[in-house]
C-alpha atoms as a PDB file:
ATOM      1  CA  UNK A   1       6.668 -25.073  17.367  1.00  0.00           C
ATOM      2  CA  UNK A   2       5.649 -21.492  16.962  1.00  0.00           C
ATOM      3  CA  UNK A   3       3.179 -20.147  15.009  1.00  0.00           C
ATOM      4  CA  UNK A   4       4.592 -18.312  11.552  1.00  0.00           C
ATOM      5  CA  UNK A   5       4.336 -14.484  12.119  1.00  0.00           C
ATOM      6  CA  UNK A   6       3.905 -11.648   9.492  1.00  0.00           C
ATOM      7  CA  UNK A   7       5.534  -8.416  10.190  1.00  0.00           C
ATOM      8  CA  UNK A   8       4.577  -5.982   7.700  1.00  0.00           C
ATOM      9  CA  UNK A   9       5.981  -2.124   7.497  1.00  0.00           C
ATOM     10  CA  UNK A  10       6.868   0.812   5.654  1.00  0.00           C
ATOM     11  CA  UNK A  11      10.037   1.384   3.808  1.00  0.00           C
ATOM     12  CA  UNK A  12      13.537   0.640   5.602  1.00  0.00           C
ATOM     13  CA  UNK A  13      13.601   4.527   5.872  1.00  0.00           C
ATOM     14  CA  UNK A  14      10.809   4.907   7.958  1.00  0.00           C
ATOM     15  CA  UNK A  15      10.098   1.216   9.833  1.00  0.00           C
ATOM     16  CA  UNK A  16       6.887   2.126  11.153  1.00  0.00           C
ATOM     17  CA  UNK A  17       5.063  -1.139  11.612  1.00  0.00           C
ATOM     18  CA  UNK A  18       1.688  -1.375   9.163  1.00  0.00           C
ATOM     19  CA  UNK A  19      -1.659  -0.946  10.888  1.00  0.00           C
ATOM     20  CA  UNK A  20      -3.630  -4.271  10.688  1.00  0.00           C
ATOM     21  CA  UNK A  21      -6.652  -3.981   8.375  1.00  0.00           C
ATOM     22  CA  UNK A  22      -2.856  -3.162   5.797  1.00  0.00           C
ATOM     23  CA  UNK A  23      -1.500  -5.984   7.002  1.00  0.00           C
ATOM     24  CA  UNK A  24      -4.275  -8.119   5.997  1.00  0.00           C
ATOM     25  CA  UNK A  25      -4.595  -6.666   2.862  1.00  0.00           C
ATOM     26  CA  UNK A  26      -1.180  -7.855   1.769  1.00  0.00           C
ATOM     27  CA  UNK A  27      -1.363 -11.370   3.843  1.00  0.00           C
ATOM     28  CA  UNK A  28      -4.646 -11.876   1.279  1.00  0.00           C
ATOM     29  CA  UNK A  29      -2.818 -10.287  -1.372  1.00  0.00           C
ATOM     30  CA  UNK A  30      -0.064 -12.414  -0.979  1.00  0.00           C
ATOM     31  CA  UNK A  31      -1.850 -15.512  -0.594  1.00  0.00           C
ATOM     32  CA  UNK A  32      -4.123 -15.119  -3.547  1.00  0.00           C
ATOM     33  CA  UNK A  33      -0.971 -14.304  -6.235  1.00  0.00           C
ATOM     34  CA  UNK A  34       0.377 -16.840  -8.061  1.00  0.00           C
ATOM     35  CA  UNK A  35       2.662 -14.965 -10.064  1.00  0.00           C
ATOM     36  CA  UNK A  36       1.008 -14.335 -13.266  1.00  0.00           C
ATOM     37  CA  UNK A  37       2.045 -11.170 -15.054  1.00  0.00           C
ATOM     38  CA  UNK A  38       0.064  -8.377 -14.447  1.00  0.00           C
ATOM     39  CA  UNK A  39      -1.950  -6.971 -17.774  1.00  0.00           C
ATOM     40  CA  UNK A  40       0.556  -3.995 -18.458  1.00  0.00           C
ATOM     41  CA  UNK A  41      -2.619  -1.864 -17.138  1.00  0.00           C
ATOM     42  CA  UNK A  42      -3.606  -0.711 -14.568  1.00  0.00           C
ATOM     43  CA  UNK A  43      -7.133  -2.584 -12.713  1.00  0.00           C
ATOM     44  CA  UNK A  44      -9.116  -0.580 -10.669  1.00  0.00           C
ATOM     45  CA  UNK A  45      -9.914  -2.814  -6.771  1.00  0.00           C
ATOM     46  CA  UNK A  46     -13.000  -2.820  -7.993  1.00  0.00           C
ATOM     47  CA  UNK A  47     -12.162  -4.776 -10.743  1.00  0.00           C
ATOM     48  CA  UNK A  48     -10.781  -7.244  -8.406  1.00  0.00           C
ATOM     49  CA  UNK A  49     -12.456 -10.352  -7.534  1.00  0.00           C
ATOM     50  CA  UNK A  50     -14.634 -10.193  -5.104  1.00  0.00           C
ATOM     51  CA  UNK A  51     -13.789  -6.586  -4.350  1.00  0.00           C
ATOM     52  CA  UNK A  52     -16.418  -4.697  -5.039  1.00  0.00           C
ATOM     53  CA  UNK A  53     -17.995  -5.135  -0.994  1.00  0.00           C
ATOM     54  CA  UNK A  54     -14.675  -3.620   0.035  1.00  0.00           C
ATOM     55  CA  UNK A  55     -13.904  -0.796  -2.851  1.00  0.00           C
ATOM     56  CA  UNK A  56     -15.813   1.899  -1.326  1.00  0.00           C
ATOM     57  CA  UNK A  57     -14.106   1.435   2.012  1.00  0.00           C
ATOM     58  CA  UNK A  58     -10.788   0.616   0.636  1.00  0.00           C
ATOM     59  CA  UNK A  59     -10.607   3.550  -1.936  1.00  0.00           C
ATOM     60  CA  UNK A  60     -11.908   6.108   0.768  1.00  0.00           C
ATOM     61  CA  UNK A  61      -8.743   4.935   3.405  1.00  0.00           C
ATOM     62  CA  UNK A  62      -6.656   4.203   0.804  1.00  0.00           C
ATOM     63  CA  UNK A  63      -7.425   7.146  -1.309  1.00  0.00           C
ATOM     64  CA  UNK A  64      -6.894   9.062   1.939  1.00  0.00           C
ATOM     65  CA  UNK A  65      -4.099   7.982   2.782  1.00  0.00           C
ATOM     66  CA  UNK A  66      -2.203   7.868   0.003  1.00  0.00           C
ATOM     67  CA  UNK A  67      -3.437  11.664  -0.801  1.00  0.00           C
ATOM     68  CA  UNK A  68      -1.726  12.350   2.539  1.00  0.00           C
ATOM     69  CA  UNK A  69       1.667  10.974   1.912  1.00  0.00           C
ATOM     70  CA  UNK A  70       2.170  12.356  -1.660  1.00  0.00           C
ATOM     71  CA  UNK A  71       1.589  15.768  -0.121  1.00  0.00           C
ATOM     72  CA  UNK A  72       3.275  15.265   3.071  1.00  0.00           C
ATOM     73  CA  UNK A  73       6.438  13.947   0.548  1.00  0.00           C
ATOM     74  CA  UNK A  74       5.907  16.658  -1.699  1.00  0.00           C
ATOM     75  CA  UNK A  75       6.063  19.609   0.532  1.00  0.00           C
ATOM     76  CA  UNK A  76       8.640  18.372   2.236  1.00  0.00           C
ATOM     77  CA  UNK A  77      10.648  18.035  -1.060  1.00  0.00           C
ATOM     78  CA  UNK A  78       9.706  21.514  -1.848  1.00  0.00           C
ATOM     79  CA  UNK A  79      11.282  22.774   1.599  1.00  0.00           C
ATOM     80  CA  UNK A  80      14.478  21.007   1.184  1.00  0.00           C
ATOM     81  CA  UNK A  81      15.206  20.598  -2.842  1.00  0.00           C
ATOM     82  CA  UNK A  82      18.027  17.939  -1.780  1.00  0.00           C
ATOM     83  CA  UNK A  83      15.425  15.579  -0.921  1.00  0.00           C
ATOM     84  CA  UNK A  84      13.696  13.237  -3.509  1.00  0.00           C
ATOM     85  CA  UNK A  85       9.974  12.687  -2.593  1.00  0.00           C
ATOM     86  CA  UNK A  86       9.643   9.700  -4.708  1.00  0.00           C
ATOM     87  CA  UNK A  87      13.452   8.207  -3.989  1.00  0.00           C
ATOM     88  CA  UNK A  88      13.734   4.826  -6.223  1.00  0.00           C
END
């Protein structure tokens, strides 16, 4: 019997496989849900359980990273106005 496997990446568009430490994030993420409706708000990591070891270092890669990608996304959009940078 093999082992179960989780293959985490991008969106379809792009495929690129997730780096690990992301990968983890949403194998914990997706073993801790249960389902429960979010708030309607939006909670801050550190507002998570047991997050606040981890916010620091998640909000400064995180941060970073998403930073990156809205700009890359946006001036990309900019340079060809056919292009979403958001698509739905």
């Amino acid at each position: 019997m093999e082992k179960p496997r989780l293959a985490a990446a991008e969106a379809a568009e792009f495929g690129e496989p997730l780096d690990a430490s992301t990968t983890l994030l949403l194998a914990n993420y997706f073993s801790q849900t249960d389902g429960t409706p979010g708030p309607g708000i939006p909670i801050a990591f550190s507002e998570l359980p047991n997050a606040t070891l981890y916010a620091q270092a998640f909000q400064s890669y995180t941060g970073a990273k998403l930073g990156s990608t809205i700009t890359q996304r946006l001036i990309a959009a900019h340079h060809d106005p056919t292009t979403h940078p958001f698509p739905v």
